[in-house]
N, C-alpha and C. Protein backbone atom coordinates (compact mmCIF):
# COMPACT_ATOMS: atom_id res chain seq x y z
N UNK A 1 -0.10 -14.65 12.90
CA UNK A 1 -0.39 -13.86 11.71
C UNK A 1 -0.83 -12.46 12.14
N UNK A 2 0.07 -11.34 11.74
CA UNK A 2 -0.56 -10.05 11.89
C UNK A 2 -1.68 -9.68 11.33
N UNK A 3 -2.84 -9.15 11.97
CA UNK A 3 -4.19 -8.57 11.75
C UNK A 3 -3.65 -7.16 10.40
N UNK A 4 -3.53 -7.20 9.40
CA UNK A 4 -3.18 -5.81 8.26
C UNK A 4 -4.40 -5.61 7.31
N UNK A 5 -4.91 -6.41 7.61
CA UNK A 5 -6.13 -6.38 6.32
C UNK A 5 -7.00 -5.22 7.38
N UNK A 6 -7.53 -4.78 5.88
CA UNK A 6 -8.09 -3.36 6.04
C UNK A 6 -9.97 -3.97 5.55
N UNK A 7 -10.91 -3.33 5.84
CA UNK A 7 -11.95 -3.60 5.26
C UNK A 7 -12.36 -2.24 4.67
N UNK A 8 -12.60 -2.03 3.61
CA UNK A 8 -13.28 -0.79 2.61
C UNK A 8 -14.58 -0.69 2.52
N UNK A 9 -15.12 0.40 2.20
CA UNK A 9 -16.32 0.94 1.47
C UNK A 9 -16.15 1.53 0.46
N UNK A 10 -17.05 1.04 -0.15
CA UNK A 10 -17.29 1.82 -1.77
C UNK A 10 -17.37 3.91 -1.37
N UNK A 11 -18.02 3.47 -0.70
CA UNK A 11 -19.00 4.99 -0.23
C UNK A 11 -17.82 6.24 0.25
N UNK A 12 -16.47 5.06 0.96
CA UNK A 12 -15.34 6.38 1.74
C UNK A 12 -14.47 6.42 0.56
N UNK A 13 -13.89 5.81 0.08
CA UNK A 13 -12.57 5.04 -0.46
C UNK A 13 -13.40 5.50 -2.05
N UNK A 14 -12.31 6.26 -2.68
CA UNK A 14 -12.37 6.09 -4.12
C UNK A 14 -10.59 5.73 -4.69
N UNK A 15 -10.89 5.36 -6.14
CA UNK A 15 -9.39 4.51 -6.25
C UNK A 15 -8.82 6.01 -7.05
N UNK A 16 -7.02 5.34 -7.47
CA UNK A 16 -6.62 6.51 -7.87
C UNK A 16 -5.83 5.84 -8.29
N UNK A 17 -4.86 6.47 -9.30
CA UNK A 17 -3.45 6.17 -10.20
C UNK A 17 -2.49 6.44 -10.01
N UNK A 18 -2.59 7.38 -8.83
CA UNK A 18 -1.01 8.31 -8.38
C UNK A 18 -0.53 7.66 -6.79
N UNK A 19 0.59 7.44 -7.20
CA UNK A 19 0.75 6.27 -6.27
C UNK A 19 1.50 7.38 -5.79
N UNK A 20 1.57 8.16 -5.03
CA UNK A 20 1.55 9.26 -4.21
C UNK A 20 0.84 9.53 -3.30
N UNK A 21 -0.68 9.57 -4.00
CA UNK A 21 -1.69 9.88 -3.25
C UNK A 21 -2.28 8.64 -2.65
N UNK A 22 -1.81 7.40 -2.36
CA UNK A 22 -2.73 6.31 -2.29
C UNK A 22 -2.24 6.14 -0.93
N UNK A 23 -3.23 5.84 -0.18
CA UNK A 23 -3.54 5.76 1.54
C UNK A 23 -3.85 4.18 1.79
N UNK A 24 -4.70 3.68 0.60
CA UNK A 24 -4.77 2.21 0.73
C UNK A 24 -3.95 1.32 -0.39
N UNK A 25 -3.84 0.54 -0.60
CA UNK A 25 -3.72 -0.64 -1.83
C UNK A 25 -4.18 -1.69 -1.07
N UNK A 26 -4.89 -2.34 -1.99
CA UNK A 26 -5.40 -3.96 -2.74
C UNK A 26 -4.25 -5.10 -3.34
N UNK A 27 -4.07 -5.82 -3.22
CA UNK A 27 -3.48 -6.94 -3.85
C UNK A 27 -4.03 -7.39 -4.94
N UNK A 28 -3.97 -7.16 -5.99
CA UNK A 28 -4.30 -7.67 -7.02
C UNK A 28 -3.87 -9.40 -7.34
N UNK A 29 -2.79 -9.24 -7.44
CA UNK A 29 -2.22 -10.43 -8.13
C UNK A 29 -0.82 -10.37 -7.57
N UNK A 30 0.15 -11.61 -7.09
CA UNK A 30 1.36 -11.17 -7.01
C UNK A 30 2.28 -11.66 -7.63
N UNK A 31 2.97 -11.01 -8.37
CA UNK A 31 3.64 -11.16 -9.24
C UNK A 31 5.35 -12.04 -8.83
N UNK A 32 5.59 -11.62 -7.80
CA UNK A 32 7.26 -12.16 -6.94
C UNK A 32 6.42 -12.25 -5.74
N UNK A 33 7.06 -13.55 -5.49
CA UNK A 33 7.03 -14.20 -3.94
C UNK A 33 8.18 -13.69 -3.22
N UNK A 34 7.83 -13.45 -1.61
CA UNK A 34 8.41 -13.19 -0.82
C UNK A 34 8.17 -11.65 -0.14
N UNK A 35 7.13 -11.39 -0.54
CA UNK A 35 6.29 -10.49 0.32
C UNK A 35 5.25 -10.67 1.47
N UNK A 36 5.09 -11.51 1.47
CA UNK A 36 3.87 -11.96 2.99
C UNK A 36 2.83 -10.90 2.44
N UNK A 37 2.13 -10.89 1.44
CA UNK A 37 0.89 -10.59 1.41
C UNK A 37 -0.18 -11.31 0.53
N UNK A 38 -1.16 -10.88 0.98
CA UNK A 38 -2.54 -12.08 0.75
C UNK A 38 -2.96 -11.27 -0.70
N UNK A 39 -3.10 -11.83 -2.07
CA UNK A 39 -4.10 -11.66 -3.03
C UNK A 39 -5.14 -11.38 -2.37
N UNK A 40 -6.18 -10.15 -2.94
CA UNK A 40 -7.58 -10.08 -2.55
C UNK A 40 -7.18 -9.03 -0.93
N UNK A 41 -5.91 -9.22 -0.58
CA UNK A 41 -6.35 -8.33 0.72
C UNK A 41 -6.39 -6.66 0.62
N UNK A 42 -6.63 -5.59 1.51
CA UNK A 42 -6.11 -4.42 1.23
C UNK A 42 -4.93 -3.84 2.71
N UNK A 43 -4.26 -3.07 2.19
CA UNK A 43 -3.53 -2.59 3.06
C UNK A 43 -3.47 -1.56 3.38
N UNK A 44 -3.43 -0.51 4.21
CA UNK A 44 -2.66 0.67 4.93
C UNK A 44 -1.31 0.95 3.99
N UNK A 45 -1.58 1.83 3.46
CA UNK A 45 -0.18 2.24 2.79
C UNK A 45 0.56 3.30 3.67
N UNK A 46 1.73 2.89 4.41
CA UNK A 46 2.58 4.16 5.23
C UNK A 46 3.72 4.97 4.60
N UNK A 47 4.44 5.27 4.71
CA UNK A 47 5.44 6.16 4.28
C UNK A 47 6.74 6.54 5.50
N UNK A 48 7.49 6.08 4.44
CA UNK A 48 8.78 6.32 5.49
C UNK A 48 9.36 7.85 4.56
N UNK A 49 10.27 8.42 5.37
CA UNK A 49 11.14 9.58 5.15
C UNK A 49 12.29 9.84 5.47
N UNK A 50 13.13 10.08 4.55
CA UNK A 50 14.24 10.05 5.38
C UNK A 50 15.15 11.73 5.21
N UNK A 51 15.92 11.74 6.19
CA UNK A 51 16.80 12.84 6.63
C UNK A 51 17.53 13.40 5.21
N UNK A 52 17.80 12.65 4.52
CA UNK A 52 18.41 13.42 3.34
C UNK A 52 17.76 13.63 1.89
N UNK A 53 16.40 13.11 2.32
CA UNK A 53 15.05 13.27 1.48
C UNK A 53 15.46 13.62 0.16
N UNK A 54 16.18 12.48 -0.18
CA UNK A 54 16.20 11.96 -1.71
C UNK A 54 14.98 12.19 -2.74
N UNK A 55 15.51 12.76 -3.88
CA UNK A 55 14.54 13.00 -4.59
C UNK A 55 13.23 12.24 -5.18
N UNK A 56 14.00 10.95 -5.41
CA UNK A 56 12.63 9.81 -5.47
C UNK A 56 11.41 9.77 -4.65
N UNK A 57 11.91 10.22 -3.77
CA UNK A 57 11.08 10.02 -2.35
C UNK A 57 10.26 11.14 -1.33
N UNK A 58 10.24 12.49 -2.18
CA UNK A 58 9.73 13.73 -1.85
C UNK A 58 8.35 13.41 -0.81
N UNK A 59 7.75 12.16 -1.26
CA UNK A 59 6.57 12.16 -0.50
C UNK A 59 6.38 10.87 0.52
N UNK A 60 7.64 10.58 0.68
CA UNK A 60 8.06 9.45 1.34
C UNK A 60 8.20 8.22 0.71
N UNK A 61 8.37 7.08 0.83
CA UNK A 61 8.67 5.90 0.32
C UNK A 61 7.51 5.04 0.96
N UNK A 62 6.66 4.50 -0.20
CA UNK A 62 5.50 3.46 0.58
C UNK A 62 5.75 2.60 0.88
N UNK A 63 5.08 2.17 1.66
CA UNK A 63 5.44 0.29 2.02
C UNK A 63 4.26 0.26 2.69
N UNK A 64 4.07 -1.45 3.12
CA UNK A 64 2.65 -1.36 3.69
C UNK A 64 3.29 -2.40 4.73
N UNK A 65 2.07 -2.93 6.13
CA UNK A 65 2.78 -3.56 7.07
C UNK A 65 2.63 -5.11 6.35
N UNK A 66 2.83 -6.21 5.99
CA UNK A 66 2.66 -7.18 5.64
C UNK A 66 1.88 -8.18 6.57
N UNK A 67 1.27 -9.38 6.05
CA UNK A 67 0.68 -10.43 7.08
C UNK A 67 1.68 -10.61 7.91
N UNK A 68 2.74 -10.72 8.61
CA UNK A 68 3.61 -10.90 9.53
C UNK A 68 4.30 -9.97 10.49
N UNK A 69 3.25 -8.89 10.32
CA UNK A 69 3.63 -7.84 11.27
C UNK A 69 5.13 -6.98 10.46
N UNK A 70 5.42 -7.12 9.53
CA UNK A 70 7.09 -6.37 9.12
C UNK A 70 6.78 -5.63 7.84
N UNK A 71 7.90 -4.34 7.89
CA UNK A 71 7.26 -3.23 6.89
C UNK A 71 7.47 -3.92 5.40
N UNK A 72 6.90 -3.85 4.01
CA UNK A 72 6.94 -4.53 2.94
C UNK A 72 7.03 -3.51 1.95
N UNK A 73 8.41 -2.87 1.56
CA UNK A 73 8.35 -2.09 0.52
C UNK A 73 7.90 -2.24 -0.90
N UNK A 74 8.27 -3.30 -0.89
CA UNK A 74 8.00 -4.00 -2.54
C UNK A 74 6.55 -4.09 -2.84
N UNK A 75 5.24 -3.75 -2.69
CA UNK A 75 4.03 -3.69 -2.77
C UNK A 75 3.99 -3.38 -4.38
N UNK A 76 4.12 -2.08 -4.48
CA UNK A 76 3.91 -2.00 -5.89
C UNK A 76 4.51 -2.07 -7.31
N UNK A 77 5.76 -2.53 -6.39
CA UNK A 77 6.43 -3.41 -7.85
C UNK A 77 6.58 -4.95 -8.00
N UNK A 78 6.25 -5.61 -7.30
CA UNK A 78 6.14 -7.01 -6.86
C UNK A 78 4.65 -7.68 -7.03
N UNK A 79 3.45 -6.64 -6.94
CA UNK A 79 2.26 -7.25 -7.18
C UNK A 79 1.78 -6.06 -7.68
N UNK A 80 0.45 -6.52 -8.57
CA UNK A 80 -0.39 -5.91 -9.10
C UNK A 80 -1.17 -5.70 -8.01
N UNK A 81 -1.61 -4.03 -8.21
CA UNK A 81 -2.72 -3.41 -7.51
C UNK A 81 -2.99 -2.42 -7.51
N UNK A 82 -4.29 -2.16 -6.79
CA UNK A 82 -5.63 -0.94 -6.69
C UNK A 82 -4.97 -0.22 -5.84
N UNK A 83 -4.97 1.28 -5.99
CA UNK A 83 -5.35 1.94 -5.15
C UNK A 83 -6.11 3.25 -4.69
N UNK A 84 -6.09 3.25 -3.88
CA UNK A 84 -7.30 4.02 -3.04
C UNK A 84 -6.92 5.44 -2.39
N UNK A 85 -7.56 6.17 -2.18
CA UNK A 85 -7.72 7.26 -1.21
C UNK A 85 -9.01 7.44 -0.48
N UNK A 86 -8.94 8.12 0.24
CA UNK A 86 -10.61 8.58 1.24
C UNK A 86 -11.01 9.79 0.62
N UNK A 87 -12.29 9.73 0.28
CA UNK A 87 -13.46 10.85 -0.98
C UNK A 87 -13.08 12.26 0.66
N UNK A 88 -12.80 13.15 -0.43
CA UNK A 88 -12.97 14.11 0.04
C UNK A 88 -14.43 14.40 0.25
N UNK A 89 -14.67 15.13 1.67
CA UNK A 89 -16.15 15.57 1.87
C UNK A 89 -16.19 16.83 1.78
């Protein structure tokens, strides 16, 4: 089992709506099986890019790494969830 779970603070991490700006997500609930991720866990949200930087995708395409070590695009249409950014200081 890949180590992906993230541990948070209230204190760094504030949540957000723009799934643009989100650095973390939470698992809420999952809605479609076949993602390898844990309800209740949080993840590293990464971003892929590609060469002909399609318009959908101006700020890359999220995905997060899943419990099995492999990238998991489907995060936020497949499960309900939080997400996060780091509080500006």
């Amino acid at each position: 089992m890949h180590n992906s779970q993230i541990e948070i603070s209230t204190q760094e991490f504030e949540a957000t709506e723009i799934e643009e700006e989100a650095e973390y997500v939470k698992i809420i609930k999952i809605l479609f099986q076949g993602g390898d991720v844990t309800t209740g866990k949080i993840y590293k949200v990464e971003r892929m890019y590609y060469n002909d930087n399609p318009s959908d995708f101006l700020n890359g395409e999220a995905y997060v790494i899943n419990d099995v070590g492999k990238p998991f695009f489907g995060a936020f249409n497949m499960c309900r969830t939080e997400m996060y950014t780091l509080k500006k200081k």
